[in-house]
C-alpha atoms as a PDB file:
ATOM      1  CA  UNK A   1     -26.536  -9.051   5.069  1.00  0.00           C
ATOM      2  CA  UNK A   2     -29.165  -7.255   6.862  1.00  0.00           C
ATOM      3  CA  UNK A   3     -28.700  -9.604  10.170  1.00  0.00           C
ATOM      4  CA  UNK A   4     -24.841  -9.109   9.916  1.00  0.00           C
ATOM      5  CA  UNK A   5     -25.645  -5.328  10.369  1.00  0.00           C
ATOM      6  CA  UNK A   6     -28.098  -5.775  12.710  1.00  0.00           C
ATOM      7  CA  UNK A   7     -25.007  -7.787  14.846  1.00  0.00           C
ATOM      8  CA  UNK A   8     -22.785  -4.612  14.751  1.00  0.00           C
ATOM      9  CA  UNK A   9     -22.219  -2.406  17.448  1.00  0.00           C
ATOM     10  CA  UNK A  10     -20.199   0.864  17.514  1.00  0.00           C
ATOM     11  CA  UNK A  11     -18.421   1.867  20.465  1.00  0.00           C
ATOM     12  CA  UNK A  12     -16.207   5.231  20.559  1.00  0.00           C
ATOM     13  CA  UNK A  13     -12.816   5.113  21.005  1.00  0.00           C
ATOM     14  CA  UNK A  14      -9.656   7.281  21.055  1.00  0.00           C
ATOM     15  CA  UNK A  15      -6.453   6.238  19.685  1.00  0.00           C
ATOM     16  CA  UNK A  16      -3.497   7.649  20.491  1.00  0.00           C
ATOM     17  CA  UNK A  17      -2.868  10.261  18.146  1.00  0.00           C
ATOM     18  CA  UNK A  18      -5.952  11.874  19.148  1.00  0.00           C
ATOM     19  CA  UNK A  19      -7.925  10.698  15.989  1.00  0.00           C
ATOM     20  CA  UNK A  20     -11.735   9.198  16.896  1.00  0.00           C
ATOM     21  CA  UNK A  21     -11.880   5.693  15.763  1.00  0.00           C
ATOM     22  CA  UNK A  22     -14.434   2.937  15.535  1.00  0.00           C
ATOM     23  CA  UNK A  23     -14.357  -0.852  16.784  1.00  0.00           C
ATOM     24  CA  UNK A  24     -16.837  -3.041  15.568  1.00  0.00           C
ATOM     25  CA  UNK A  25     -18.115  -6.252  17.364  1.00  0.00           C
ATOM     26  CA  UNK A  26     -17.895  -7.822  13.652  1.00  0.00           C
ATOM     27  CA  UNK A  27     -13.864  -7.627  14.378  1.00  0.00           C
ATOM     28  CA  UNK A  28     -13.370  -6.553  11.172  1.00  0.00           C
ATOM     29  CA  UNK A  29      -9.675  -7.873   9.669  1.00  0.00           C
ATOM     30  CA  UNK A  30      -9.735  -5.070   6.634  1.00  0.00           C
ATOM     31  CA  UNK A  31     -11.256  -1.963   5.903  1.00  0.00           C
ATOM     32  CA  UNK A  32     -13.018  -3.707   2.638  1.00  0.00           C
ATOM     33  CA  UNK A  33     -14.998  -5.743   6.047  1.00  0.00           C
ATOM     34  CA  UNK A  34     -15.220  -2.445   7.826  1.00  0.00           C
ATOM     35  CA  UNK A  35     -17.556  -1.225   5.024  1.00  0.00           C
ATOM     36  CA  UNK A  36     -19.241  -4.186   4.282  1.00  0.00           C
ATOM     37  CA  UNK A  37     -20.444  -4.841   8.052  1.00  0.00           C
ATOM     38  CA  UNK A  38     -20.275  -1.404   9.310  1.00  0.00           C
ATOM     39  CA  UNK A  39     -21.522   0.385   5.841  1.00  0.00           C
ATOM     40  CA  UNK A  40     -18.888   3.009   6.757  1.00  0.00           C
ATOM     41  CA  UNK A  41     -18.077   5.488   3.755  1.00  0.00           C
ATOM     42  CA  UNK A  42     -15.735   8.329   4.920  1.00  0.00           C
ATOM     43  CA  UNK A  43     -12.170   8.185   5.200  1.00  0.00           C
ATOM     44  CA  UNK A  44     -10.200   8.021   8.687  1.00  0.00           C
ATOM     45  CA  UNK A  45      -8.419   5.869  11.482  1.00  0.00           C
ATOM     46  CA  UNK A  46     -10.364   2.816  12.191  1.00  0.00           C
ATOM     47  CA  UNK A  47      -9.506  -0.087  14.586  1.00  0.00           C
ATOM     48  CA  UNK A  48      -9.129  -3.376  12.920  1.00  0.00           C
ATOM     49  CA  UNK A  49      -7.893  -6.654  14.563  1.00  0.00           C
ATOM     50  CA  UNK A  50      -5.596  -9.058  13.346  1.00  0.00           C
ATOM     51  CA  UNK A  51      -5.504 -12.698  13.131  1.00  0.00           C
ATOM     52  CA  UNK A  52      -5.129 -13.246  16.522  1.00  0.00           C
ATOM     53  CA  UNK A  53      -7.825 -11.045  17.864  1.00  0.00           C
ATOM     54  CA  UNK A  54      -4.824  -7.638  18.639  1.00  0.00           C
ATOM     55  CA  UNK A  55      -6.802  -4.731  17.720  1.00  0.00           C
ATOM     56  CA  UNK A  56      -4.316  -2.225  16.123  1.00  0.00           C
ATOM     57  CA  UNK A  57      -5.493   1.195  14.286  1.00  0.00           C
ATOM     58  CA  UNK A  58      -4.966   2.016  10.593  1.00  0.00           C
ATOM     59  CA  UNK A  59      -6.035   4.182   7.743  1.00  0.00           C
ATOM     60  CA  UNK A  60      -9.507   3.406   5.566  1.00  0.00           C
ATOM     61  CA  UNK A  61      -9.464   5.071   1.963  1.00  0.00           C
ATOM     62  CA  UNK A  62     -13.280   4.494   0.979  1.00  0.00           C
ATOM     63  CA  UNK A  63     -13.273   7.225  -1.327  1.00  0.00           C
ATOM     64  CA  UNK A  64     -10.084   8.024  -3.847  1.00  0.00           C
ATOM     65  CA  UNK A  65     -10.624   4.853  -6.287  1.00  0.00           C
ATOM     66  CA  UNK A  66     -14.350   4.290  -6.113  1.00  0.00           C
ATOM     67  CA  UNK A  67     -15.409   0.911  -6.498  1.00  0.00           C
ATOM     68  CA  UNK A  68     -12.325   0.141  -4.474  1.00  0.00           C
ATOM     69  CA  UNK A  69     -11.506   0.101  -0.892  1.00  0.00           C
ATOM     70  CA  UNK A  70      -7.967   0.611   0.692  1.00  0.00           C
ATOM     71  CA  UNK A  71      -6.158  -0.368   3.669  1.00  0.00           C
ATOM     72  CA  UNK A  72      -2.923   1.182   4.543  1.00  0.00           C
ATOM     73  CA  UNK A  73       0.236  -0.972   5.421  1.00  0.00           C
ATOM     74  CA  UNK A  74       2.797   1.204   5.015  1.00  0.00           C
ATOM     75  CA  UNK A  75       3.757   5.055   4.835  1.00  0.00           C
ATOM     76  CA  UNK A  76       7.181   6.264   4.670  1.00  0.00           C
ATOM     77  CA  UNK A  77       8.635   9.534   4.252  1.00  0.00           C
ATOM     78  CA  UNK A  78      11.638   9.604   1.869  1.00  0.00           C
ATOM     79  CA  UNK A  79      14.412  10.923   4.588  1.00  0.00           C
ATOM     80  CA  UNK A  80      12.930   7.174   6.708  1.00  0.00           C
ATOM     81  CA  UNK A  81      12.361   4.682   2.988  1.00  0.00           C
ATOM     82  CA  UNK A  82      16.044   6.327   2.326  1.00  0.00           C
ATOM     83  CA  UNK A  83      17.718   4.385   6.000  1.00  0.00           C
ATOM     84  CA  UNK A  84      19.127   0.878   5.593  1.00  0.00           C
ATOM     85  CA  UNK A  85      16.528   0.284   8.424  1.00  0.00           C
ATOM     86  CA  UNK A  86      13.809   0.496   6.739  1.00  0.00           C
ATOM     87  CA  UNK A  87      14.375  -1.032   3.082  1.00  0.00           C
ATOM     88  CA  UNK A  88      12.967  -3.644   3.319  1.00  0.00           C
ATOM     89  CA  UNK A  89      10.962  -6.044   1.359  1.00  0.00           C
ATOM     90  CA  UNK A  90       7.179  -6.488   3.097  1.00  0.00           C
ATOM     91  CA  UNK A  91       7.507 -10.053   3.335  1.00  0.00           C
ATOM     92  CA  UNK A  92      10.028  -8.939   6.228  1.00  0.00           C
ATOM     93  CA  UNK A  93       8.292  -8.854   9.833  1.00  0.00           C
ATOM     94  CA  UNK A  94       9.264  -4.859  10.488  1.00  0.00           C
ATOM     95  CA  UNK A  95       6.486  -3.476  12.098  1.00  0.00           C
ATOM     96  CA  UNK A  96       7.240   0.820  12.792  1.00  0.00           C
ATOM     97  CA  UNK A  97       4.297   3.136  14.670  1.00  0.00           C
ATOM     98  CA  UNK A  98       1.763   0.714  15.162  1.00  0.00           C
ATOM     99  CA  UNK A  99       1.050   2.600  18.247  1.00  0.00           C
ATOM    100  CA  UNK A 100       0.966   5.826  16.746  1.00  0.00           C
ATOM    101  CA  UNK A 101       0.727   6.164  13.459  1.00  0.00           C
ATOM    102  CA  UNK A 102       2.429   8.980  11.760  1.00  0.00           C
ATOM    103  CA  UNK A 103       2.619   8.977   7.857  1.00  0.00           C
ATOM    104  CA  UNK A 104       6.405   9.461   8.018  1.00  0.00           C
ATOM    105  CA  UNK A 105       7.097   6.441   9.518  1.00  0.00           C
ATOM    106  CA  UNK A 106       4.710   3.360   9.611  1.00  0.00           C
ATOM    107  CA  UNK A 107       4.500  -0.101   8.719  1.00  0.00           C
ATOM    108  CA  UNK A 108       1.787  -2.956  10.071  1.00  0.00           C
ATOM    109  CA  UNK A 109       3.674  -6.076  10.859  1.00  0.00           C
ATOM    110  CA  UNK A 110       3.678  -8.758   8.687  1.00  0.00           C
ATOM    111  CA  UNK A 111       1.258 -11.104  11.031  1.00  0.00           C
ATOM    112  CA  UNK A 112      -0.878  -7.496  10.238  1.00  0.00           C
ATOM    113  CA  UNK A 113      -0.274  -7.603   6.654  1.00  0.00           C
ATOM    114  CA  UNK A 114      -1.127 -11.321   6.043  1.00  0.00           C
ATOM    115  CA  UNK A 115      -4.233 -11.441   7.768  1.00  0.00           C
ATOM    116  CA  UNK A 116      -5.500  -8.244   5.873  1.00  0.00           C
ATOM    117  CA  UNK A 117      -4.126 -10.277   2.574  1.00  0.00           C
ATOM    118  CA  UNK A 118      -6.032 -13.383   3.966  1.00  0.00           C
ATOM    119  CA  UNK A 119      -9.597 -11.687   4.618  1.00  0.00           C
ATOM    120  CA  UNK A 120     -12.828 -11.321   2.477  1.00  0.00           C
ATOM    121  CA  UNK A 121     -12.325  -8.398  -0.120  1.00  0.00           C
ATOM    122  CA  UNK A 122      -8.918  -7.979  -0.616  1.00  0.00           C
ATOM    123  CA  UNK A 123      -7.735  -8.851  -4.110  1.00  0.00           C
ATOM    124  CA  UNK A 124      -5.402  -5.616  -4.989  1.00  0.00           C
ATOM    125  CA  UNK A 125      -2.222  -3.974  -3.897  1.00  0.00           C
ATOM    126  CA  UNK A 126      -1.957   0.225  -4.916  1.00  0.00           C
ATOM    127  CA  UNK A 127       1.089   2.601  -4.125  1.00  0.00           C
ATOM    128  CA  UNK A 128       0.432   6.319  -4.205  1.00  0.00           C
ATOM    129  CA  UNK A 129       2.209   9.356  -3.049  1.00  0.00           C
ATOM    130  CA  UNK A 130       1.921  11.904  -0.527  1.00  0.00           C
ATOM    131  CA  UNK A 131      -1.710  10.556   0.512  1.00  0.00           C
ATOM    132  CA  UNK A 132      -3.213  13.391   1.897  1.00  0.00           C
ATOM    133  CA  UNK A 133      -5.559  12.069   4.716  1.00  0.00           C
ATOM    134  CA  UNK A 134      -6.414  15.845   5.771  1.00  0.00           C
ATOM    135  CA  UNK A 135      -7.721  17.355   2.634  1.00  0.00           C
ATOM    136  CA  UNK A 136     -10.721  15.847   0.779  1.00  0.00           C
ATOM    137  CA  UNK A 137     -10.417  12.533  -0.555  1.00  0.00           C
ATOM    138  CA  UNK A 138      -6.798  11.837  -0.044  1.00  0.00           C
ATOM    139  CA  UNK A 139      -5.642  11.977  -3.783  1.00  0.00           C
ATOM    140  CA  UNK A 140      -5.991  14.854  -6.156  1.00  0.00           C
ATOM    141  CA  UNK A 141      -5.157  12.326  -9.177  1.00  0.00           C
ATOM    142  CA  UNK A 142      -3.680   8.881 -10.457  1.00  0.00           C
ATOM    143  CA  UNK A 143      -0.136  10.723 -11.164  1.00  0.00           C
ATOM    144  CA  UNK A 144       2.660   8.659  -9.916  1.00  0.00           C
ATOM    145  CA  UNK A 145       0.459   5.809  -8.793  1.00  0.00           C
ATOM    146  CA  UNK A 146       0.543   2.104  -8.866  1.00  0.00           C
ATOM    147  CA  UNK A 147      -2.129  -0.928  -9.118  1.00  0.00           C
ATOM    148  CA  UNK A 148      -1.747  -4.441  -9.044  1.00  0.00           C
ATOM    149  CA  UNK A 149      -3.797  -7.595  -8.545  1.00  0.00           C
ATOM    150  CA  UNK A 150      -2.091  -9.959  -5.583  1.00  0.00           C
ATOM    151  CA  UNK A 151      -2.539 -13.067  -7.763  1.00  0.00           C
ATOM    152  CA  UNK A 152      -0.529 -11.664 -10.604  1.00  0.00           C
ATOM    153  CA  UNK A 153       1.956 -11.097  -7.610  1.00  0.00           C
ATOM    154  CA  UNK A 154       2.331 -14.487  -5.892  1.00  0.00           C
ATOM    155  CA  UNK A 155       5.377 -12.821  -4.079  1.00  0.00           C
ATOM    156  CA  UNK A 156       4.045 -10.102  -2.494  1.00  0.00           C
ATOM    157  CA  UNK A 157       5.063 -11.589   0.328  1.00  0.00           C
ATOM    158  CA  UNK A 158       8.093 -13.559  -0.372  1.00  0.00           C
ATOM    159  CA  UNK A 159      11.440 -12.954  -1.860  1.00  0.00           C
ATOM    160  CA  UNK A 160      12.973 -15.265  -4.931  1.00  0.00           C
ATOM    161  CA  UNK A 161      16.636 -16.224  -5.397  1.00  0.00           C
ATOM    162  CA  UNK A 162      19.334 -13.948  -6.323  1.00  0.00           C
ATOM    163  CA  UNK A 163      21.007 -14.596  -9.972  1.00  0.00           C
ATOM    164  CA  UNK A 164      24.093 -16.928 -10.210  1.00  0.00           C
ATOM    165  CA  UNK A 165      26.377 -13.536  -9.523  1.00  0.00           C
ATOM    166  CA  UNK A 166      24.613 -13.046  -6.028  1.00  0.00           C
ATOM    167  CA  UNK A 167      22.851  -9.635  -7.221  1.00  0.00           C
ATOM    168  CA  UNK A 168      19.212  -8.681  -6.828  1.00  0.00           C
ATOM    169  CA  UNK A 169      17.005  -9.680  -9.662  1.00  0.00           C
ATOM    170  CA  UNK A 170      13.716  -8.596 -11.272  1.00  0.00           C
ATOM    171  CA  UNK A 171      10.927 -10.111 -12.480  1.00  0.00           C
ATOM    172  CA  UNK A 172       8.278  -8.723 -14.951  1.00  0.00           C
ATOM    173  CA  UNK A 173       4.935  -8.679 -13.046  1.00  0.00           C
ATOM    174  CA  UNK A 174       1.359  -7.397 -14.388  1.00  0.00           C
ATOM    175  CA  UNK A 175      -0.403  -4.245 -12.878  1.00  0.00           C
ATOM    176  CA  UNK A 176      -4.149  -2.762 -13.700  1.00  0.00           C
ATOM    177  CA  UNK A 177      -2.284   0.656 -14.494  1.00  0.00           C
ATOM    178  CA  UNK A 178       1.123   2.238 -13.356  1.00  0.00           C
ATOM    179  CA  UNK A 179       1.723   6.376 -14.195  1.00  0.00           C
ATOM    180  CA  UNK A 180       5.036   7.796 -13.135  1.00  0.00           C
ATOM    181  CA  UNK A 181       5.088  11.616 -14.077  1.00  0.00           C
ATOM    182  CA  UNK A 182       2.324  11.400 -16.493  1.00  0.00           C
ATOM    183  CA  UNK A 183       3.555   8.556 -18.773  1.00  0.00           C
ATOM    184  CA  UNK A 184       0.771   5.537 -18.416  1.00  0.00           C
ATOM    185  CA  UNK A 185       0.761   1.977 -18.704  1.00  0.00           C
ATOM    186  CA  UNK A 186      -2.530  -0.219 -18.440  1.00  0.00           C
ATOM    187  CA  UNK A 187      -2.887  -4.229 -18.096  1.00  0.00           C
ATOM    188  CA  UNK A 188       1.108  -4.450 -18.778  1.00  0.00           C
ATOM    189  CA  UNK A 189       4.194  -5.698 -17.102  1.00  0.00           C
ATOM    190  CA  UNK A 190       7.024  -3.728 -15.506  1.00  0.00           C
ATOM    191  CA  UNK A 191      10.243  -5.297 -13.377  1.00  0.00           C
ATOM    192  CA  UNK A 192       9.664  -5.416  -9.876  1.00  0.00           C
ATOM    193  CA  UNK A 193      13.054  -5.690  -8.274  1.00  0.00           C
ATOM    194  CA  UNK A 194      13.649  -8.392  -6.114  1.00  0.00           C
ATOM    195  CA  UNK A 195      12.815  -7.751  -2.718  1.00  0.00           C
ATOM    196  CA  UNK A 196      14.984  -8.609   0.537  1.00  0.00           C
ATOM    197  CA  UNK A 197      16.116  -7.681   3.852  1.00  0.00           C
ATOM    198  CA  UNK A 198      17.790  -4.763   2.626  1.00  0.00           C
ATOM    199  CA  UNK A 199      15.524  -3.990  -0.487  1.00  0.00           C
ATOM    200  CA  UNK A 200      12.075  -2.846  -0.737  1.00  0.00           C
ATOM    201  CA  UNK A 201       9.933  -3.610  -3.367  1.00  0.00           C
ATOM    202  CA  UNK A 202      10.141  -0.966  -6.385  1.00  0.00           C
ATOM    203  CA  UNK A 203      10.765  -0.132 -10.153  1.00  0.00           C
ATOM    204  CA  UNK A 204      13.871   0.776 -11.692  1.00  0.00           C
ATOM    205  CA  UNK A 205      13.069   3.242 -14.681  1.00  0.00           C
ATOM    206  CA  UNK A 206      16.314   2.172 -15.984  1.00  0.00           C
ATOM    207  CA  UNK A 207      15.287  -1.626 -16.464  1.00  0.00           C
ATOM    208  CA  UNK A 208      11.996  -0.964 -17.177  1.00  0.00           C
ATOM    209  CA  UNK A 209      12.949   1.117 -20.386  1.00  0.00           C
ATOM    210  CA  UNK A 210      14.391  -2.210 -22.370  1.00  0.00           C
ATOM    211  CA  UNK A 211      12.406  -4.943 -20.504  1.00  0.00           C
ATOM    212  CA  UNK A 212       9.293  -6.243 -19.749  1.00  0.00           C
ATOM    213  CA  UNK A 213       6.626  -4.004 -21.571  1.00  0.00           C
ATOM    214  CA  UNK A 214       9.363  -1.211 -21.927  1.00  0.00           C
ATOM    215  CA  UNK A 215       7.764   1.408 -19.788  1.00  0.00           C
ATOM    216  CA  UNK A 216       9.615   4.868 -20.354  1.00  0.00           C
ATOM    217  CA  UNK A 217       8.667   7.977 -18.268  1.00  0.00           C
ATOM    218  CA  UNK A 218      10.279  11.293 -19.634  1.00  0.00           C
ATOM    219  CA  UNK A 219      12.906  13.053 -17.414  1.00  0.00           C
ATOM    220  CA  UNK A 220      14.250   9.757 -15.769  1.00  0.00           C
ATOM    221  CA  UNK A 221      17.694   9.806 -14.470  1.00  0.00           C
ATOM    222  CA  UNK A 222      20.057   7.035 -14.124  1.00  0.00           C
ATOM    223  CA  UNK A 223      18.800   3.845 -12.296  1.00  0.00           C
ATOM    224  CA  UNK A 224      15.905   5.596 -11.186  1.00  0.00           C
ATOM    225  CA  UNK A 225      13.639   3.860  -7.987  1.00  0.00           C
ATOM    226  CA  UNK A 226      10.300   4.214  -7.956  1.00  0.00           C
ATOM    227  CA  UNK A 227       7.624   3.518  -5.466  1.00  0.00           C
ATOM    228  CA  UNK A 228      10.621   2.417  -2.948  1.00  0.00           C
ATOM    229  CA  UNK A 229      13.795   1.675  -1.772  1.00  0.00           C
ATOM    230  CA  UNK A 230      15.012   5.084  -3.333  1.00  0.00           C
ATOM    231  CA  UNK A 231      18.862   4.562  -3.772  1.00  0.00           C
ATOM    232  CA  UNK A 232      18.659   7.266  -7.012  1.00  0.00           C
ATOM    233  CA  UNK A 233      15.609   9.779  -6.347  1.00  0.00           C
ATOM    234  CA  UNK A 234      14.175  11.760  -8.821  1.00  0.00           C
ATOM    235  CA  UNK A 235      13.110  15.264  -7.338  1.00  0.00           C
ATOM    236  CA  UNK A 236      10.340  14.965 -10.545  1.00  0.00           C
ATOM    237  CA  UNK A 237       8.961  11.968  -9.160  1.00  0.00           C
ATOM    238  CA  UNK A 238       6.376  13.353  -6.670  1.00  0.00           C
ATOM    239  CA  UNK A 239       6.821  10.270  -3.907  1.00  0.00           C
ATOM    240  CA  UNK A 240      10.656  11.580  -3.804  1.00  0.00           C
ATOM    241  CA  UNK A 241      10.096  15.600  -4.595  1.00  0.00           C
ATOM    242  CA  UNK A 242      11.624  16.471  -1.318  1.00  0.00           C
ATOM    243  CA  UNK A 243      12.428  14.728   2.157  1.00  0.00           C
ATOM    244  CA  UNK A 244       9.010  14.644   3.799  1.00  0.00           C
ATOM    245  CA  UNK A 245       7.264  13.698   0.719  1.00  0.00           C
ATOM    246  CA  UNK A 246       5.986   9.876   1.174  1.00  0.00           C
ATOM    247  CA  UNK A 247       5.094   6.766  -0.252  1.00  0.00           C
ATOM    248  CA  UNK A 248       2.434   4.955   1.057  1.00  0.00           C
ATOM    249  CA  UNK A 249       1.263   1.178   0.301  1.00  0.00           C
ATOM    250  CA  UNK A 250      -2.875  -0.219   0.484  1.00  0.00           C
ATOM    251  CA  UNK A 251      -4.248  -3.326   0.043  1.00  0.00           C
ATOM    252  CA  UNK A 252      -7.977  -3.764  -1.109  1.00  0.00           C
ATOM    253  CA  UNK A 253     -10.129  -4.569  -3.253  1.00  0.00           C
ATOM    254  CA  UNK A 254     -13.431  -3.382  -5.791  1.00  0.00           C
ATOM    255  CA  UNK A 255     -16.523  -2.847  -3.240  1.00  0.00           C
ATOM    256  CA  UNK A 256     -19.600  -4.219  -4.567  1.00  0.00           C
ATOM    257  CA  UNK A 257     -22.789  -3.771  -2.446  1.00  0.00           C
ATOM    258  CA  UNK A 258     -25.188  -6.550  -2.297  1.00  0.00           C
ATOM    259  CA  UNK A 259     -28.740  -6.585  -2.833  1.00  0.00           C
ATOM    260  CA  UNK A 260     -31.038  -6.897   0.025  1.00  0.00           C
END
């Protein structure tokens, strides 16, 4: 480890919405390498490059979910998840504000996404809402919040067939912990819907009361989305509270230091 370090080189850098930066001669794919190589521990914008050497710039959460690392792939406001544009599942190439990144509207591309998937570190998916990368630490709590492992998600990025009647389907996948107004479920399954062209990955409340582990937040309202697509908001749901309130998606994975 200590000659890896010893290899890395930090050269300043502006990106383009006027946040400093950092590139690292490691090339780091993820922000999970960014702290391994570069030891880096505060949150910001940080260069990374993708699979075919394209350095892009993205947001590093080092410090909301301690042991874990984040990097984010997506951030949408509701008044952009609402457009037909932009429900989409991730497996779909739809990169938004890679140049400048802006919380209400940004998405890496999927050549982005799967080498961040692909690199050293990343084991986890999380959603939260209304990431505040101003203030402190970025999240205040684990309320309406979502984490998953990407091998109990073999689909993260793919889609599966529609049932015989041509309609979206679901399928019960494991998460770590999911809390959606205060109501909590831990190592227990909930129904993704089925992702496509025109549908984002999310939860309807609706399904989820009477399938899967039967996860039943108070105050839902009919066919309720969570954490995306957002055809029935709830105002009570914090990632859909009003139209600049956003939900934002990280992969990552537990950060364990190694002895010298």
């Amino acid at each position: 480890m200590s000659r890896l370090i010893a290899f890395v080189v930090i050269l300043a850098a502006i990106v383009p919405n006027g946040f400093s930066s950092v590139v690292i001669k490691h090339r780091a794919k993820s922000c999970y390498e960014v702290k391994e190589y570069l030891q880096a521990n505060e949150n910001g914008f940080y260069n990374l490059f993708d699979s075919l050497g394209s350095p892009y710039t993205t947001y590093c959460d080092f410090e909301s979910d301690t042991p874990f690392v984040w990097t984010l792939i997506e951030s949408f406001s509701l008044q952009e998840a609402q457009k037909t544009a932009n429900r989409k599942g991730v497996y779909v190439n739809h990169p938004i504000g890679e140049c400048i990144l802006s919380w209400s509207a940004f998405r890496l591309s999927r050549l982005r996404m799967d080498t961040i998937i692909s690199s050293y570190g990343t084991t986890h998916y999380r959603t939260t809402c209304n990431f505040n990368y101003v203030n402190g630490t970025g999240l205040a709590n684990r309320r309406d919040y979502l984490r998953g492992e990407i091998c109990r998600r073999s689909y993260f990025h793919s889609t599966w067939a529609l049932n015989r009647y041509g309609q979206p389907t679901y399928i019960c996948n494991y998460v770590d912990y999911v809390n959606v107004r205060g109501t909590t479920c831990r190592k227990c399954t909930v129904p993704f819907v089925r992702p496509t062209s025109s549908v984002h990955e999310h939860i309807d409340l609706s399904i989820a009361a009477s399938h899967c582990s039967k996860f039943t937040p108070t105050d839902s309202i009919s066919n309720e989305d969570v954490f995306g697509h957002y055809g029935n908001a709830n105002p009570l749901f914090s990632c859909t509270s009003n139209v600049n309130s956003t939900t934002n998606w990280w992969l990552g994975g537990a950060y364990i230091a190694e002895a010298f």
